[in-house]
C-alpha atoms as a PDB file:
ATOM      1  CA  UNK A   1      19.104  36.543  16.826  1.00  0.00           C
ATOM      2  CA  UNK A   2      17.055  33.305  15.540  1.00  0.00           C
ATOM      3  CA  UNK A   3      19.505  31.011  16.949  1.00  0.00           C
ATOM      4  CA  UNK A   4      19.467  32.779  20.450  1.00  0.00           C
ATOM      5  CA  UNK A   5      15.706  32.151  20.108  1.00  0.00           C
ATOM      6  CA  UNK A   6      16.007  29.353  19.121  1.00  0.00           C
ATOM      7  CA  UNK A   7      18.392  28.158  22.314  1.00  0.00           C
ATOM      8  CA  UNK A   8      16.177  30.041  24.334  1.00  0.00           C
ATOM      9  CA  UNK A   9      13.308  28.000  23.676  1.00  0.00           C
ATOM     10  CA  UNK A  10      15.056  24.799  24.073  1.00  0.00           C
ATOM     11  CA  UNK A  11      16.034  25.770  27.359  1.00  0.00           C
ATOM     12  CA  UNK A  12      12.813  26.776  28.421  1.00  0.00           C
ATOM     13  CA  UNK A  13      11.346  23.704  26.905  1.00  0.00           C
ATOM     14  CA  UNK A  14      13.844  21.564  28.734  1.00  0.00           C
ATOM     15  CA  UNK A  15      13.453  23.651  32.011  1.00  0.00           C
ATOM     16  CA  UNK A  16       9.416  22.793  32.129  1.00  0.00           C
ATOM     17  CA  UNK A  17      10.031  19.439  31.168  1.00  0.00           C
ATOM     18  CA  UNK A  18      12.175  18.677  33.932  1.00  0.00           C
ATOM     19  CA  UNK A  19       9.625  20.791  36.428  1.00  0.00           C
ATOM     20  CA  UNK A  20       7.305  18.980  35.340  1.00  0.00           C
ATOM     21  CA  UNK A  21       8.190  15.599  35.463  1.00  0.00           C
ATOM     22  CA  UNK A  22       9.502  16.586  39.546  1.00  0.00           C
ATOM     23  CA  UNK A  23       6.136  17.306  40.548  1.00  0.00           C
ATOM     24  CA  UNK A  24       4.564  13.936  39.015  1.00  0.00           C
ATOM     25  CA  UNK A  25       4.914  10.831  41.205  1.00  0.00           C
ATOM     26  CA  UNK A  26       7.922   8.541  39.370  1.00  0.00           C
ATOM     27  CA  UNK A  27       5.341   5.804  38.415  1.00  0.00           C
ATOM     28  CA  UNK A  28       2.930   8.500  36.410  1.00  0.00           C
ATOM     29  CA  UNK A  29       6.236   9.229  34.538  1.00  0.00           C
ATOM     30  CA  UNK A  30       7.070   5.698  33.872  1.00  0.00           C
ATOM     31  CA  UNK A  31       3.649   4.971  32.467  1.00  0.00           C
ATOM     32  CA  UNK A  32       3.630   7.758  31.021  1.00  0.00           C
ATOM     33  CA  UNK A  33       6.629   7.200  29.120  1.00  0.00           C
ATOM     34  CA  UNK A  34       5.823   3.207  28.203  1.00  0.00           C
ATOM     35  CA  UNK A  35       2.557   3.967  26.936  1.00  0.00           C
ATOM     36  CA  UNK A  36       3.734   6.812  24.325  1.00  0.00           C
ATOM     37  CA  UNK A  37       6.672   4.310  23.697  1.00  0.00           C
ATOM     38  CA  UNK A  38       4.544   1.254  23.216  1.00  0.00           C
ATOM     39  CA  UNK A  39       2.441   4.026  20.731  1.00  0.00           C
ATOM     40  CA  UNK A  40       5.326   4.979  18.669  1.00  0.00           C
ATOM     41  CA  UNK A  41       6.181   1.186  18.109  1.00  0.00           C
ATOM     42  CA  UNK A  42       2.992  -0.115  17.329  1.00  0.00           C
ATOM     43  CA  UNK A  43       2.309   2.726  14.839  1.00  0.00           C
ATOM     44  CA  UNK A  44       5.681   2.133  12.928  1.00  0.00           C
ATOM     45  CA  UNK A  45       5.175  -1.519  13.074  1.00  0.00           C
ATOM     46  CA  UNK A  46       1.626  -0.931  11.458  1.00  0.00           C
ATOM     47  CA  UNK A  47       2.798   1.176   8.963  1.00  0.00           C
ATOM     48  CA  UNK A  48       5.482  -1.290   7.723  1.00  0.00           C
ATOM     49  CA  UNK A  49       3.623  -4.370   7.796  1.00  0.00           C
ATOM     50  CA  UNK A  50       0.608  -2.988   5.439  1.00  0.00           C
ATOM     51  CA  UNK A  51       2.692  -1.452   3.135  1.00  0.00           C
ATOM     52  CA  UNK A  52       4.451  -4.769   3.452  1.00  0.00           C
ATOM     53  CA  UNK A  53       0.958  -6.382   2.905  1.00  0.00           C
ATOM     54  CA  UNK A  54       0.021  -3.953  -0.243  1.00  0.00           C
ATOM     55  CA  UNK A  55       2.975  -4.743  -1.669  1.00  0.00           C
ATOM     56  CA  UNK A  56       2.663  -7.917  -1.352  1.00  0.00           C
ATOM     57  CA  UNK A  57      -1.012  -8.437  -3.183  1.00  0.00           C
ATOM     58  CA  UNK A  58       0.454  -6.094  -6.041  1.00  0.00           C
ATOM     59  CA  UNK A  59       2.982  -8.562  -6.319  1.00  0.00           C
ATOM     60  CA  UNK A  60       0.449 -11.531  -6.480  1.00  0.00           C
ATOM     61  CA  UNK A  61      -1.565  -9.848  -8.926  1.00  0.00           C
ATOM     62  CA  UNK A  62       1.225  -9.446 -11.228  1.00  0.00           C
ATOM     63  CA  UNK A  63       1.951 -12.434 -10.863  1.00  0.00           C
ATOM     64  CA  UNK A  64      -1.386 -13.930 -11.880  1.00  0.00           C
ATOM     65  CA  UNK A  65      -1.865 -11.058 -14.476  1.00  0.00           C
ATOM     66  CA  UNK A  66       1.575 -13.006 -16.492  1.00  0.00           C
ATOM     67  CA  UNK A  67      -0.048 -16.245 -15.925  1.00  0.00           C
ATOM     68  CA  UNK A  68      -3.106 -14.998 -17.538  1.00  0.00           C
ATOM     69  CA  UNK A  69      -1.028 -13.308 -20.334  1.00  0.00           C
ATOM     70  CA  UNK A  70       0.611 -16.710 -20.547  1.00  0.00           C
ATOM     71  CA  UNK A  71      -2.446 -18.450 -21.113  1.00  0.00           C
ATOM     72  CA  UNK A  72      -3.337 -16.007 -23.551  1.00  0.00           C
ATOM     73  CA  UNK A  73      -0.848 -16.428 -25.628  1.00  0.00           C
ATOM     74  CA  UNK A  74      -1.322 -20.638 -25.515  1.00  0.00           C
ATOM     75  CA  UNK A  75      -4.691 -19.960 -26.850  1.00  0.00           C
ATOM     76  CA  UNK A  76      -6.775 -20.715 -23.390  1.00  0.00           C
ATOM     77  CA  UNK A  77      -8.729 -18.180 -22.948  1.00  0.00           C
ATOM     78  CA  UNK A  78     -10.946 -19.632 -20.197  1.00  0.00           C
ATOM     79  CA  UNK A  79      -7.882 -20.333 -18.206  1.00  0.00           C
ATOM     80  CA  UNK A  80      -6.516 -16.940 -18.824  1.00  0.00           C
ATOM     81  CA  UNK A  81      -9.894 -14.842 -17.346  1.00  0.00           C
ATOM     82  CA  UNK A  82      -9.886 -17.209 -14.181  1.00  0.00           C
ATOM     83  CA  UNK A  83      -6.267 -15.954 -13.918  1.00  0.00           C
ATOM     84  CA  UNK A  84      -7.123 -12.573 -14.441  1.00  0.00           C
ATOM     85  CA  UNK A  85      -9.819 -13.116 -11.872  1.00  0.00           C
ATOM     86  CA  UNK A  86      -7.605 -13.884  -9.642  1.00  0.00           C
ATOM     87  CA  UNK A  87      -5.277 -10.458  -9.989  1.00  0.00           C
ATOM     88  CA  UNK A  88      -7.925  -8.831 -10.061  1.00  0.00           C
ATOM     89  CA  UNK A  89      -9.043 -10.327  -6.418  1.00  0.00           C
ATOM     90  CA  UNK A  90      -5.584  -9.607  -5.414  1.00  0.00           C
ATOM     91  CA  UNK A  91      -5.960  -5.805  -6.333  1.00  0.00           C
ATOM     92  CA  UNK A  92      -9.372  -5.603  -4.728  1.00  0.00           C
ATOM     93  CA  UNK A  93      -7.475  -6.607  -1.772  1.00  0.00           C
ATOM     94  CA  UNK A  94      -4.910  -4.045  -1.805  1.00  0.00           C
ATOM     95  CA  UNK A  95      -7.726  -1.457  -2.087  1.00  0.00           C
ATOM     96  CA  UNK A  96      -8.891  -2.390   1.350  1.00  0.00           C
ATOM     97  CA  UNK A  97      -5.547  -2.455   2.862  1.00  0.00           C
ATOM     98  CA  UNK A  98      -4.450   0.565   0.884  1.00  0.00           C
ATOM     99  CA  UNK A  99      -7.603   3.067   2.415  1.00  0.00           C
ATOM    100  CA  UNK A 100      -8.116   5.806   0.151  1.00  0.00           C
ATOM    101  CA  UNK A 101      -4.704   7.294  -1.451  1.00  0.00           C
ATOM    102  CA  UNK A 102      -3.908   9.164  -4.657  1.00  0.00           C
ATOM    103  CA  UNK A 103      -2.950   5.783  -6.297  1.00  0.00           C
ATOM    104  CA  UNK A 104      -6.649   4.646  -5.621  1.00  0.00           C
ATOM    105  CA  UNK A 105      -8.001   6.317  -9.214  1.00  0.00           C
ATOM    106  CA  UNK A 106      -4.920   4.309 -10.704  1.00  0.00           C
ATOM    107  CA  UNK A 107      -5.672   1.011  -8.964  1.00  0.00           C
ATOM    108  CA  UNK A 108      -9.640   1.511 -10.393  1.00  0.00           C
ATOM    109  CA  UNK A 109      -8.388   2.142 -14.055  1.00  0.00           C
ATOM    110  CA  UNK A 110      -6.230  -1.506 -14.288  1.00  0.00           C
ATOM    111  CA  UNK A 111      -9.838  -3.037 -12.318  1.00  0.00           C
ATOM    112  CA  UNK A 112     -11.710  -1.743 -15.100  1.00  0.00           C
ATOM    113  CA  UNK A 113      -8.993  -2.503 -18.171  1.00  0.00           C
ATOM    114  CA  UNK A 114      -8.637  -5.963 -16.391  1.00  0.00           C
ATOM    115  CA  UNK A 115     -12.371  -6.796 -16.178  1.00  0.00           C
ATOM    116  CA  UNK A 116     -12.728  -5.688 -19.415  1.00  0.00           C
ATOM    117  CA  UNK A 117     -10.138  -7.938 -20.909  1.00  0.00           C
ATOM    118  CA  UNK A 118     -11.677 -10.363 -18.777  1.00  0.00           C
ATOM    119  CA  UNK A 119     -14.663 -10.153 -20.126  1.00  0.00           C
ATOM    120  CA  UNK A 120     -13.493 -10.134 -23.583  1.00  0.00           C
ATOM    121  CA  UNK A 121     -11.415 -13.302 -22.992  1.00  0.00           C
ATOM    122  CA  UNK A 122     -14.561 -14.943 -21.392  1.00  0.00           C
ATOM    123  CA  UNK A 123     -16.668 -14.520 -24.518  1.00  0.00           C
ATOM    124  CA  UNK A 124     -13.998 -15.818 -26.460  1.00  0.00           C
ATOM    125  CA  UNK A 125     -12.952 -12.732 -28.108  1.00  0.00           C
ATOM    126  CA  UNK A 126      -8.989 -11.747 -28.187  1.00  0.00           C
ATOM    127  CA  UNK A 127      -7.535  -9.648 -26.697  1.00  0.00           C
ATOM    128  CA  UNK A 128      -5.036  -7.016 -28.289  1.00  0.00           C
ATOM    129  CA  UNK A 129      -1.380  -7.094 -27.527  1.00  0.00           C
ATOM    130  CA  UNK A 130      -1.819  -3.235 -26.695  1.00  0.00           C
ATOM    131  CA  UNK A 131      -4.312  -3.581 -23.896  1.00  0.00           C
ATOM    132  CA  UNK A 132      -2.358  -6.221 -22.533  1.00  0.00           C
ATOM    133  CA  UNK A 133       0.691  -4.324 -22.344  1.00  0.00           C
ATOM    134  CA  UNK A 134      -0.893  -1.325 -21.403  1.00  0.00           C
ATOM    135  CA  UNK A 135      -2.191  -2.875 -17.903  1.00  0.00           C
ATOM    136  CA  UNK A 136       1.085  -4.558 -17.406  1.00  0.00           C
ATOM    137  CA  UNK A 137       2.737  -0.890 -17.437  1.00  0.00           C
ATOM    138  CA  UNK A 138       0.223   0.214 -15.041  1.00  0.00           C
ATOM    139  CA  UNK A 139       0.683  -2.587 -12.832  1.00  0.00           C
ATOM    140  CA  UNK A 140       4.547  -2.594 -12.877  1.00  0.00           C
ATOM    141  CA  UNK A 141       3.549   1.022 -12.192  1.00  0.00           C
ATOM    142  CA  UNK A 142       1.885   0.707  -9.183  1.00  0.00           C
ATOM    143  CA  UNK A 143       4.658  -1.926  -7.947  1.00  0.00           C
ATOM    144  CA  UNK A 144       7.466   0.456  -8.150  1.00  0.00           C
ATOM    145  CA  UNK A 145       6.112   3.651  -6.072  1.00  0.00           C
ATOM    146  CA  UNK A 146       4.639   1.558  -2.981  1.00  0.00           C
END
């Protein structure tokens, strides 16, 4: 009974469709058709490119956040908060591209632990191998579900 419904509807659908598009002047119906076409394009096209682009700055941060762990671990620990600067930057970034999202409140933790461990590193203090590898996880977090 749900499938003759179901084929009923279609039919119908199909039937109004075609109705429809007879009593509309072909050129309405072509522009018609290229605008929602150029609509469905640009929308997937958007949708790619900034997750490609939040991607992207996650990547960069990371990126910076092992230079900064690098430096760390050389003993420069001016060097390593202008690196960690930097990722942070990168994640500030990929708030703004990212609009507001359930990964937003996880994004905001790693600002603060990073800025904090910035902060430490900037007064000269060090930095625990815990905290360290704690924001790594989060970041390597982030990278994996986007």
């Amino acid at each position: 009974m749900i499938k003759f419904v179901g084929i009923l509807l279609l039919l119908g659908g199909i039937f109004w469709a075609g109705f429809y598009v007879g009593q509309q002047p072909p050129e309405n119906v072509k522009r018609t058709l290229r605008t929602m076409s150029e609509d469905v394009v640009e929308r997937t096209l958007g949708l790619k490119e900034g997750q490609l682009n939040l991607k992207q700055e996650f990547l960069e941060a990371k990126s910076r956040f092992l230079e900064g762990k690098a430096e760390i671990l050389d003993g420069e620990y001016g060097e390593a908060a202008e690196e960690l600067e930097e990722a942070l930057g990168h994640l500030k970034n990929a708030i703004g591209i990212q609009g507001k999202k359930t990964s937003q409140v996880v994004i905001d933790g790693l600002v603060a632990k990073l800025n904090d461990i910035k902060q430490s590193l900037a007064s000269g203090q060090e930095v625990s191998q815990e905290k360290i590898k704690e924001a790594q996880k989060e970041l390597d977090s982030l990278i994996s579900k986007e």
